[in-house]
Protein backbone atom coordinates (compact mmCIF):
# COMPACT_ATOMS: atom_id res chain seq x y z
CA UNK A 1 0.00 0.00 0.00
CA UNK A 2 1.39 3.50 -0.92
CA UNK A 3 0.33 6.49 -0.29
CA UNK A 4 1.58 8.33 -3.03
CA UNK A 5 -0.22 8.84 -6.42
CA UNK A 6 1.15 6.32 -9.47
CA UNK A 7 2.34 9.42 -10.97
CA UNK A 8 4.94 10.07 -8.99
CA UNK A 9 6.80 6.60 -8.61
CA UNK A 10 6.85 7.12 -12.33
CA UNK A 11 8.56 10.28 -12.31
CA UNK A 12 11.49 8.67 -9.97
CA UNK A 13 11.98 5.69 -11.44
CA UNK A 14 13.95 5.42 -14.66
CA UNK A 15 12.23 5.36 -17.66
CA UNK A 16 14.64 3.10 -19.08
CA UNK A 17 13.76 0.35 -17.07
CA UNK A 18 9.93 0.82 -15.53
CA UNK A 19 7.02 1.39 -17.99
CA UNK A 20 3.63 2.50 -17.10
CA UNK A 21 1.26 -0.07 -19.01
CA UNK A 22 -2.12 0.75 -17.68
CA UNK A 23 -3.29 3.47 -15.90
CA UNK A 24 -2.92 1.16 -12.18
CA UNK A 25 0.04 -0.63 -13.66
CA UNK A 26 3.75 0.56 -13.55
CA UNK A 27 5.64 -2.56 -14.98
CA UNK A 28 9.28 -3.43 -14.65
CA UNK A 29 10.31 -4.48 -18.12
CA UNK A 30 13.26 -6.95 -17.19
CA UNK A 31 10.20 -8.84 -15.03
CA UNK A 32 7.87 -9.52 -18.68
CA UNK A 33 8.19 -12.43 -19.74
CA UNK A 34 5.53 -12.61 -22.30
CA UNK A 35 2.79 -10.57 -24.07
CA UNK A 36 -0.31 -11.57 -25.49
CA UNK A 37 -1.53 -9.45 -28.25
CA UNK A 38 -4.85 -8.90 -28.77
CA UNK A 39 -6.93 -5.07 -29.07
CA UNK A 40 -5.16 -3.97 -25.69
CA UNK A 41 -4.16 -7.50 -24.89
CA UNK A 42 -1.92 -8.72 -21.84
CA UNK A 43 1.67 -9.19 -20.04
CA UNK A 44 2.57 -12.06 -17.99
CA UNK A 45 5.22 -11.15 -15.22
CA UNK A 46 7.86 -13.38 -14.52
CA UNK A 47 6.12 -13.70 -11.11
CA UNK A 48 3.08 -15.15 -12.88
CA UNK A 49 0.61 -12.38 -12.75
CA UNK A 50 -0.90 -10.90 -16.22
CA UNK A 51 -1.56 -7.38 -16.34
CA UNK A 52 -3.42 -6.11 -18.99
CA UNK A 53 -2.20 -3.49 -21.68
CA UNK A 54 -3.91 -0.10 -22.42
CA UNK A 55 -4.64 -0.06 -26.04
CA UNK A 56 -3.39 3.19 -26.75
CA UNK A 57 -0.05 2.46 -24.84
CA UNK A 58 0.53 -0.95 -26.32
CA UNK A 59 2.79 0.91 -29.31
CA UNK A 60 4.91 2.32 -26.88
CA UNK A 61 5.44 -0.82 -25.15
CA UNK A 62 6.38 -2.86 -27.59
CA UNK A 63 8.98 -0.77 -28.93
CA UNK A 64 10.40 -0.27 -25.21
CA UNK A 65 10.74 -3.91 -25.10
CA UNK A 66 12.30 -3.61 -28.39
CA UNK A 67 15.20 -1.38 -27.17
CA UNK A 68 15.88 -3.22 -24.01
């Protein structure tokens, strides 16, 4: 539990290395370990858990995962 807004975890952590998927996710991208396409579609987490994709950030995503 935090008591900070999302917002600002993203705006200390580096971009290089967290991504914010969803509007409640902030994802670490050496922890994906797979993602499901689909309109939005999904990430599995190496811990198991799938998080789903916002469709309009799905772009950005996959060419962050791309570069890293």
């Amino acid at each position: 539990i935090v008591s900070n807004p999302l917002q600002f975890y993203e705006s200390i952590l580096p971009s290089s290395v967290f991504f914010r998927a969803h509007k409640s996710y902030l994802v670490n991208l050496n922890k994906v370990v797979n993602i499901d396409s689909g309109r939005g579609g999904t990430l599995q987490v190496s811990d198991g858990h799938e998080l789903p994709i916002a469709y309009r950030r799905k772009s950005a995503l996959l060419k962050k995962i791309k570069e890293t």
